[in-house]
C-alpha atoms as a PDB file:
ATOM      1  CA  UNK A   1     105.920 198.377 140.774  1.00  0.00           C
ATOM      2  CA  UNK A   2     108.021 199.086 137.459  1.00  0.00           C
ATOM      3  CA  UNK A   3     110.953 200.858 136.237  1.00  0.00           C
ATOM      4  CA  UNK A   4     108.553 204.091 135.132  1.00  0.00           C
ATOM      5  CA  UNK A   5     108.683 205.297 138.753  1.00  0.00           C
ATOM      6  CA  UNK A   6     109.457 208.982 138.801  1.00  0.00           C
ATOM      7  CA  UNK A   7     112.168 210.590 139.853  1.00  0.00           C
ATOM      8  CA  UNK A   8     114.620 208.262 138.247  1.00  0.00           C
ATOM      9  CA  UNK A   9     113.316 205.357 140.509  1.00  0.00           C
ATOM     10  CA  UNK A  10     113.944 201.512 139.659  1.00  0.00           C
ATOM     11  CA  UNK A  11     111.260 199.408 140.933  1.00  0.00           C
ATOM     12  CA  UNK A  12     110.582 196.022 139.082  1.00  0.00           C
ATOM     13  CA  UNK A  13     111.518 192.636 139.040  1.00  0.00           C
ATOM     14  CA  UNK A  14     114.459 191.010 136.663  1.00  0.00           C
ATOM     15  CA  UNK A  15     113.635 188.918 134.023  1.00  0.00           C
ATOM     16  CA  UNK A  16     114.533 185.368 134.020  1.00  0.00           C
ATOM     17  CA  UNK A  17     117.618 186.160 131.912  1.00  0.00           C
ATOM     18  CA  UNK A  18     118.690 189.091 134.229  1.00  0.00           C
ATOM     19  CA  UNK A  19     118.581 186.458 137.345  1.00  0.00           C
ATOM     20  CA  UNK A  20     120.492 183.937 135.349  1.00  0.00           C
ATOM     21  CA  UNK A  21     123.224 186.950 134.122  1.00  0.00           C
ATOM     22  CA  UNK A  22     123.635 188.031 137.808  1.00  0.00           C
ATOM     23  CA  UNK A  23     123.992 183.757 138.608  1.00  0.00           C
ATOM     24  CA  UNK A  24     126.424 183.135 136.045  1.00  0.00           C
ATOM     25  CA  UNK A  25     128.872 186.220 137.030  1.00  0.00           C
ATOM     26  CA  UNK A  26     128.563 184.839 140.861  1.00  0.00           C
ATOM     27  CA  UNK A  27     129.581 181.223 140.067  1.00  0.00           C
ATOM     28  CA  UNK A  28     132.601 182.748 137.996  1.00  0.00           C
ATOM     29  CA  UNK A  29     133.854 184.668 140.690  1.00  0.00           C
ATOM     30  CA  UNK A  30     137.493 183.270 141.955  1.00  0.00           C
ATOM     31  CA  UNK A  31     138.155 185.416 145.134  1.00  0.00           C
ATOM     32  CA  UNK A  32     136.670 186.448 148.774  1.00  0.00           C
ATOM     33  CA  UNK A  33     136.911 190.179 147.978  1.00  0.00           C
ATOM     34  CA  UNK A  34     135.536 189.956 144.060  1.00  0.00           C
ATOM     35  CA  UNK A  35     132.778 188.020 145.472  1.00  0.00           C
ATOM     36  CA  UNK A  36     129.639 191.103 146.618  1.00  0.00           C
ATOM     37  CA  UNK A  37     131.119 193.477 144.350  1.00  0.00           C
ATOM     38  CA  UNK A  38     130.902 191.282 141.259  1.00  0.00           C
ATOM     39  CA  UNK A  39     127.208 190.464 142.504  1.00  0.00           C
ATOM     40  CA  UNK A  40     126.398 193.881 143.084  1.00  0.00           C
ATOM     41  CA  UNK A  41     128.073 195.130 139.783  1.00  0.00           C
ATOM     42  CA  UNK A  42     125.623 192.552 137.798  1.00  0.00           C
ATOM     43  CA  UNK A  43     122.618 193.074 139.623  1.00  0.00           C
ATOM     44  CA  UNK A  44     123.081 196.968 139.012  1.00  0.00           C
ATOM     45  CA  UNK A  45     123.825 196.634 135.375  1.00  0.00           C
ATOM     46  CA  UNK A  46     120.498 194.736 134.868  1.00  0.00           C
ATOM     47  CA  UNK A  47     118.147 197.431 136.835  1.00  0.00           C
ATOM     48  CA  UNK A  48     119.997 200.091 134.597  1.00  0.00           C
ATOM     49  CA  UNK A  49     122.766 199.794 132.021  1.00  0.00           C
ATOM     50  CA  UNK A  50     123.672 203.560 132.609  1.00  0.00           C
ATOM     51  CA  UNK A  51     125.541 202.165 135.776  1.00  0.00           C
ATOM     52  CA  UNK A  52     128.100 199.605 134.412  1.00  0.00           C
ATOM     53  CA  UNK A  53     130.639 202.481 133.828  1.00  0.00           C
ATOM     54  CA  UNK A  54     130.340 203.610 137.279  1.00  0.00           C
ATOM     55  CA  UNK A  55     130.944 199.957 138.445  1.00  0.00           C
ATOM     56  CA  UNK A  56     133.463 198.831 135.979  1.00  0.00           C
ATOM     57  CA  UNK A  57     136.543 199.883 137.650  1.00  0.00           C
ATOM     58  CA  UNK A  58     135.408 198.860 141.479  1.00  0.00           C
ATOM     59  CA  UNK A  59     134.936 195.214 140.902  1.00  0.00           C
ATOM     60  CA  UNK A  60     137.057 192.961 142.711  1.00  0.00           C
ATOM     61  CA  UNK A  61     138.918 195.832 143.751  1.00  0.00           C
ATOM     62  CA  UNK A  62     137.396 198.683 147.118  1.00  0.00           C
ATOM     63  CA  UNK A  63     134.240 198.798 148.068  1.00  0.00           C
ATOM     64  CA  UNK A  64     132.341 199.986 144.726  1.00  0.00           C
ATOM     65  CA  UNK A  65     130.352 203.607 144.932  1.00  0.00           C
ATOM     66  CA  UNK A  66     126.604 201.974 144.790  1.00  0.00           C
ATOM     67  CA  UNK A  67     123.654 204.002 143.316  1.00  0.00           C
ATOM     68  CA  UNK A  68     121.593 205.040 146.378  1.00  0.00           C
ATOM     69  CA  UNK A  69     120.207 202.226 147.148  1.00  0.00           C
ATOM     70  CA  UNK A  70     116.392 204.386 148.136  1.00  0.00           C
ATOM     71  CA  UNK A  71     115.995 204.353 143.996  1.00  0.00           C
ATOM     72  CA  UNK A  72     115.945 200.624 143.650  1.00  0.00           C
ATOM     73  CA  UNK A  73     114.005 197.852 144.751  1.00  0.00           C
ATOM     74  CA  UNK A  74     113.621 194.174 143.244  1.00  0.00           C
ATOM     75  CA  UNK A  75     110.364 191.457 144.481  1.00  0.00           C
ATOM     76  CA  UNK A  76     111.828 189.822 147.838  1.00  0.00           C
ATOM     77  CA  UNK A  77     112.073 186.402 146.239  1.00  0.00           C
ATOM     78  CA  UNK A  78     114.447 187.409 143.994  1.00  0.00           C
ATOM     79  CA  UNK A  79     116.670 189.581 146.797  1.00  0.00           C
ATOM     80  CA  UNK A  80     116.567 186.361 148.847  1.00  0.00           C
ATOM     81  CA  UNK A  81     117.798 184.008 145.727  1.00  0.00           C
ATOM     82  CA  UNK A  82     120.626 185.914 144.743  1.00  0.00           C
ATOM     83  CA  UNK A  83     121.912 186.676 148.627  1.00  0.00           C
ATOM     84  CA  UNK A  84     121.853 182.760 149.389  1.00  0.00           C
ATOM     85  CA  UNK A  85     123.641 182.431 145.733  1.00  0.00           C
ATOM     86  CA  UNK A  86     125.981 184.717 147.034  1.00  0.00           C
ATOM     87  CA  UNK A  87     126.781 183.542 150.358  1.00  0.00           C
ATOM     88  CA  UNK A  88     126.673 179.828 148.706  1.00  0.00           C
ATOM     89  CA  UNK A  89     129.658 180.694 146.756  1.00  0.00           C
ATOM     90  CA  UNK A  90     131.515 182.694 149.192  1.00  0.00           C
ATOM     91  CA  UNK A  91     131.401 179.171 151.312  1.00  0.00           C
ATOM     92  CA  UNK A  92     134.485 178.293 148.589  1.00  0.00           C
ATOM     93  CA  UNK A  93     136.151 180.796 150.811  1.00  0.00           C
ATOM     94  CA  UNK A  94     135.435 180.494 154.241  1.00  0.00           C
ATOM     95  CA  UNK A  95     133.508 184.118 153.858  1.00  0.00           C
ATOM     96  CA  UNK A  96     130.040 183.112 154.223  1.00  0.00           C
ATOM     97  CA  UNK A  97     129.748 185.024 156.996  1.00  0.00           C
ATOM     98  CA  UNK A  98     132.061 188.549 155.793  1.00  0.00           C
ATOM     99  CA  UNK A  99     129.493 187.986 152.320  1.00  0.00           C
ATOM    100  CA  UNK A 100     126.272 188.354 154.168  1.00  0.00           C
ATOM    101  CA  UNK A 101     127.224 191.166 156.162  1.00  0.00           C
ATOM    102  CA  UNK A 102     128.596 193.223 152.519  1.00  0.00           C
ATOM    103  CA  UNK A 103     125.360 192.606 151.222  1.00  0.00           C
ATOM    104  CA  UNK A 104     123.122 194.389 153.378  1.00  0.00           C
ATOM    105  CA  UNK A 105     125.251 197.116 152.519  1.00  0.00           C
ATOM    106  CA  UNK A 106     125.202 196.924 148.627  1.00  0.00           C
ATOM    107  CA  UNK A 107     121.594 195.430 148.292  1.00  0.00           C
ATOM    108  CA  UNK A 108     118.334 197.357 146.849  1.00  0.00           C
ATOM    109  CA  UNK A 109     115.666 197.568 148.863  1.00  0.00           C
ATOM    110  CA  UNK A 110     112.765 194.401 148.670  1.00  0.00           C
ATOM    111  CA  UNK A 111     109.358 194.513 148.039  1.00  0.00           C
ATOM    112  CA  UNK A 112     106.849 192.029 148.281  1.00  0.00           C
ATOM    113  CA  UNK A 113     105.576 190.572 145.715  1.00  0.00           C
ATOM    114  CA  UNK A 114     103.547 187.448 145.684  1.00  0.00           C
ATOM    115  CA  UNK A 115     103.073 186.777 141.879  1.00  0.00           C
ATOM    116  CA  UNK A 116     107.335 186.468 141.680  1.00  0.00           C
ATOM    117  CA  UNK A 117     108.992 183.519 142.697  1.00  0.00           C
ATOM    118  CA  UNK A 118     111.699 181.797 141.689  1.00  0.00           C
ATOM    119  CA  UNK A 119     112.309 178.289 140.448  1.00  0.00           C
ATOM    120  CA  UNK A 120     113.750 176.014 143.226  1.00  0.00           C
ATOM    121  CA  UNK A 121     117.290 174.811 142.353  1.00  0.00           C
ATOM    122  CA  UNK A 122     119.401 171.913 144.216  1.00  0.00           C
ATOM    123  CA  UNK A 123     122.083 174.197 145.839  1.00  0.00           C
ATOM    124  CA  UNK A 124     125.753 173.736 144.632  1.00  0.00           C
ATOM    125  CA  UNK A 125     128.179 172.901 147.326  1.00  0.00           C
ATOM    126  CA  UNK A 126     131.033 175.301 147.048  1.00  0.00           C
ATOM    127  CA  UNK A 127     132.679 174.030 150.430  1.00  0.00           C
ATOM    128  CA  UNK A 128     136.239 172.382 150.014  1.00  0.00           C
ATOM    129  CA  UNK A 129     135.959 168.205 150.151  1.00  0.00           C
ATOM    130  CA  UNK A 130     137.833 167.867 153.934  1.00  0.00           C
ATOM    131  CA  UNK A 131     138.222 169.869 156.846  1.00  0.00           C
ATOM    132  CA  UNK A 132     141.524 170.319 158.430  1.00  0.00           C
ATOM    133  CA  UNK A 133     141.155 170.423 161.848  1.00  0.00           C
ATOM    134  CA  UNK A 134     144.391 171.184 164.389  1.00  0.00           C
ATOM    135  CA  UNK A 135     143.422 170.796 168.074  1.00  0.00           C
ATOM    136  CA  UNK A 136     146.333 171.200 170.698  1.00  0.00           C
ATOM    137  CA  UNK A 137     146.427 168.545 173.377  1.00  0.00           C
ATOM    138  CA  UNK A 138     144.913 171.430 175.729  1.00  0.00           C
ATOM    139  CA  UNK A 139     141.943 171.741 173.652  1.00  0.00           C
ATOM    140  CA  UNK A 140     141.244 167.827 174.011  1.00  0.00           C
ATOM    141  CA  UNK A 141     141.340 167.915 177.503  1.00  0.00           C
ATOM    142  CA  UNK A 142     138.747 170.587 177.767  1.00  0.00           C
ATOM    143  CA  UNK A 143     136.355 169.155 175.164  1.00  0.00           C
ATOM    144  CA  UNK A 144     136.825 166.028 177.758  1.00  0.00           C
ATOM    145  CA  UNK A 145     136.146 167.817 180.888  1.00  0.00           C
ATOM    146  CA  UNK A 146     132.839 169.704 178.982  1.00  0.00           C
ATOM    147  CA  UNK A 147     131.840 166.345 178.285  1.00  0.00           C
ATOM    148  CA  UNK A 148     132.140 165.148 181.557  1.00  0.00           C
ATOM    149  CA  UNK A 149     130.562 168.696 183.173  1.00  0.00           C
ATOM    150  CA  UNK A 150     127.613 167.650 181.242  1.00  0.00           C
ATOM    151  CA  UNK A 151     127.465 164.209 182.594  1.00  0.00           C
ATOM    152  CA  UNK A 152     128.254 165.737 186.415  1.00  0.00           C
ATOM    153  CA  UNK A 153     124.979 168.116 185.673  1.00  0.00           C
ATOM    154  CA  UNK A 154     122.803 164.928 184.789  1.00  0.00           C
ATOM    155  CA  UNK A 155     124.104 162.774 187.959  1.00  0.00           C
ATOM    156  CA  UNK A 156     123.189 165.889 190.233  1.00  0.00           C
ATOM    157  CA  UNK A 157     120.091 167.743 188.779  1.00  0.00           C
ATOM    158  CA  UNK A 158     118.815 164.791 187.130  1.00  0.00           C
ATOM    159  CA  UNK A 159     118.727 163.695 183.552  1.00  0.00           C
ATOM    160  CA  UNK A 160     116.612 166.004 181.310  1.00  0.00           C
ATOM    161  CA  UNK A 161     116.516 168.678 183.786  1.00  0.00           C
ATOM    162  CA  UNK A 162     116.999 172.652 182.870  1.00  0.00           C
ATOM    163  CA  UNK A 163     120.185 172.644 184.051  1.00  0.00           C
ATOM    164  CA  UNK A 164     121.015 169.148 182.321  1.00  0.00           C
ATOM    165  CA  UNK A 165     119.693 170.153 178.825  1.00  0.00           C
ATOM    166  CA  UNK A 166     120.941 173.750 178.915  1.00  0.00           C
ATOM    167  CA  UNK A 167     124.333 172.826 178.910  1.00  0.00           C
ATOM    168  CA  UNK A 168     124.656 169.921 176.752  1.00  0.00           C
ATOM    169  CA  UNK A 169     122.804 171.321 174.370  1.00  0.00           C
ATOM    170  CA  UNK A 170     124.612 174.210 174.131  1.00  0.00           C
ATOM    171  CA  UNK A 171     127.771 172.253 174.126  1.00  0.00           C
ATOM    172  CA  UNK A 172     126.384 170.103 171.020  1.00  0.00           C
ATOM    173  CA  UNK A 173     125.411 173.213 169.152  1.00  0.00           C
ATOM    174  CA  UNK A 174     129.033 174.913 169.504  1.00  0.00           C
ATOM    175  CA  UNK A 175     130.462 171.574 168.221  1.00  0.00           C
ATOM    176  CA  UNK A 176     128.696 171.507 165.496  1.00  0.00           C
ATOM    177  CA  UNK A 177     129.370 175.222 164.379  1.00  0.00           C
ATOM    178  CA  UNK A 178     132.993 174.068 165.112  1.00  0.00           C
ATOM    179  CA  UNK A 179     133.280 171.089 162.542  1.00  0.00           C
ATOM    180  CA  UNK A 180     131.094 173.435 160.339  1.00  0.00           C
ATOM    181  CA  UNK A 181     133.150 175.311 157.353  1.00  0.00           C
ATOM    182  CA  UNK A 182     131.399 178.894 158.135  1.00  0.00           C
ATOM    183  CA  UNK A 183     134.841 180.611 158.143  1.00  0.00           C
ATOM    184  CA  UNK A 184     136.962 178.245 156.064  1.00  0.00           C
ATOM    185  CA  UNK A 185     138.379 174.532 155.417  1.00  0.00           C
ATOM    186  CA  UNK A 186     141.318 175.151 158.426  1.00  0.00           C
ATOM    187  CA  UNK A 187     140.621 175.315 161.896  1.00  0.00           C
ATOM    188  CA  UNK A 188     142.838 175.669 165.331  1.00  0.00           C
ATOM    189  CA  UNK A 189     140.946 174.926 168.274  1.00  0.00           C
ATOM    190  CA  UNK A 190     143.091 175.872 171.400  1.00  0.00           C
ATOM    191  CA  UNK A 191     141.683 175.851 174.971  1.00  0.00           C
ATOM    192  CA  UNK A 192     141.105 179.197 177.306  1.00  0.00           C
ATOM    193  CA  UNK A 193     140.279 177.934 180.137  1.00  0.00           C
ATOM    194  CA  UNK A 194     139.085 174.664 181.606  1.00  0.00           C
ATOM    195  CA  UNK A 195     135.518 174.472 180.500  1.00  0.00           C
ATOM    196  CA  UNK A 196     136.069 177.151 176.754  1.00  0.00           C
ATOM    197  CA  UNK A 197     137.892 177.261 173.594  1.00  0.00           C
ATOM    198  CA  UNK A 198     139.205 179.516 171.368  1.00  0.00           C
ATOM    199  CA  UNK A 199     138.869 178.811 167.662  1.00  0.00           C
ATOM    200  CA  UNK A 200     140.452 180.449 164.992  1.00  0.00           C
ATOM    201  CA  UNK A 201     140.137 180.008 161.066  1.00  0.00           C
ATOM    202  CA  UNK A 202     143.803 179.618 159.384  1.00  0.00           C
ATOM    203  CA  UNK A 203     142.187 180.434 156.241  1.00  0.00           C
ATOM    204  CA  UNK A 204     140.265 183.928 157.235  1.00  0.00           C
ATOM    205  CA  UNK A 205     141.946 185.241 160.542  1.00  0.00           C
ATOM    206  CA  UNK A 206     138.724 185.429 162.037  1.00  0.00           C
ATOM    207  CA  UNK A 207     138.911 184.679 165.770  1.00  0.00           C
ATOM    208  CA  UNK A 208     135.827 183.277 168.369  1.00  0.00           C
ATOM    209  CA  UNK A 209     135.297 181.760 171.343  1.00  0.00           C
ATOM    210  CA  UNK A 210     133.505 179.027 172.718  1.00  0.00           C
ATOM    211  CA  UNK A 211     132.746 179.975 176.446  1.00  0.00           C
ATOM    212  CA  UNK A 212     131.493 178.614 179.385  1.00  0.00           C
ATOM    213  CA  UNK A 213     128.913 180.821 181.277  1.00  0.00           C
ATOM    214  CA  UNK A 214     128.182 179.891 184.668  1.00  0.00           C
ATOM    215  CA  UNK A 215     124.262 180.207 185.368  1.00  0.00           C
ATOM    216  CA  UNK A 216     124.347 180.546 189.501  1.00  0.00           C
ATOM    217  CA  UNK A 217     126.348 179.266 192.485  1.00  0.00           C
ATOM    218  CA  UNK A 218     125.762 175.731 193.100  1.00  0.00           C
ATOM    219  CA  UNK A 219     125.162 173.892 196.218  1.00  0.00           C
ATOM    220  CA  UNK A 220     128.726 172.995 197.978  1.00  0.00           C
ATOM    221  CA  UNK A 221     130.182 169.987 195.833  1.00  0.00           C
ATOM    222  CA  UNK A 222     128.094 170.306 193.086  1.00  0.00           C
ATOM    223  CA  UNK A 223     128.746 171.011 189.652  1.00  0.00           C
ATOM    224  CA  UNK A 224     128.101 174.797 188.123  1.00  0.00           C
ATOM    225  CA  UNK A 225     124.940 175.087 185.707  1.00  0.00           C
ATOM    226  CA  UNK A 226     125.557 176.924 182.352  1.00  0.00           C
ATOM    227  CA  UNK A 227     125.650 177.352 179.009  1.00  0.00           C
ATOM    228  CA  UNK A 228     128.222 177.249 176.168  1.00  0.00           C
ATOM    229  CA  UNK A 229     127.929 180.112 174.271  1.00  0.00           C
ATOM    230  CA  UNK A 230     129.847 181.793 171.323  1.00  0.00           C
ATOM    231  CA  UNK A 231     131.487 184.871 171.549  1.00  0.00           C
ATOM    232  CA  UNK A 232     132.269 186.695 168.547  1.00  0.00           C
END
């Protein structure tokens, strides 16, 4: 495909100094909100120089007024690169998340392509150094008594059973999404009841839950199976 589609189309993939243009203005971004529109402002500009008026007064700012995006398309190796660029730097903000979602909305379409790759980098790490976690005394008890659910489910299903595994290792996995910096460097971790958490990110707002969800009734005595799971 090429850029001598009709009908105005842009089809093609960027040169290696239009990917390393569109690179350079992502890593010089300094804010959340500049972040997709600065990406999608220098991607644009590259399939068509015609468009950098139409952009130049929407970055960093609203949502910019995109070119349909039915007259563009770039190789899918090079749609992938610059998203994970993207939501790599937006990581310096606790927006990973809020960056993926703008760019569906703002991206070309992909083609495949297998003659276009791109060359493999060693990914920057845009996170802040520490974590600052605040967990009320609430919270501590229920990460203890999830702990201990888990061990009740081993002593009366058995060790590596379904129910056994399919708690614990849900528990693990919410854990480790809770230490992890997806929505910032600032975390409150409160509990909402005696088996779930609610965690919230001091440096985006955003809001989630780690719940409890009961599988079945038990036998009389016996602990409930489930699954942690987290609700958005």
């Amino acid at each position: 495909m090429t850029d001598t589609e009709p009908a105005g189309r842009v089809h093609r993939a960027l040169t290696a100094d239009e990917m390393a243009a569109i690179a350079a203005a992502i890593e010089a971004v300094g804010t959340a909100g500049g972040l997709v529109p600065a990406t999608a402002y220098a991607l644009y500009t590259a399939l068509g120089e015609h468009l950098r008026p139409a952009l130049a007064d929407h970055v960093g700012t609203a949502p910019a007024p995109l070119p349909a995006h039915a007259r563009f398309a770039i190789p899918e190796a090079q749609w992938l690169a610059i998203a994970e660029r993207c939501i790599a730097r937006a990581e310096a903000f606790g927006a990973g998340v809020h960056a993926a979602l703008e760019l569906r909305r703002v991206m070309p379409a992909r083609y495949a392509d297998p003659g276009i790759t791109t060359p493999a980098r060693l990914p920057r790490d845009h996170r802040p150094p520490a974590h600052e976690l605040s967990v009320t005394r609430e919270a501590t008890d229920t990460i203890t008594a999830a702990s201990r659910h888990c061990e009740r489910l081993a002593q009366c299903f058995g060790p590596g059973s379904d129910e056994h595994l399919a708690a614990v290792r849900s528990w693990q996995c919410g854990l480790s999404r809770l230490f992890a910096m997806a929505f910032g460097a600032h975390t409150r971790v409160e509990r909402a009841d005696p088996l779930s958490l609610t965690v919230t990110s001091e440096t985006t707002g955003f809001v989630y839950g780690l719940h409890f969800r009961p599988a079945l009734v038990p036998p009389a005595d016996a602990p409930r199976p489930g699954r942690w799971l987290s609700v958005y």
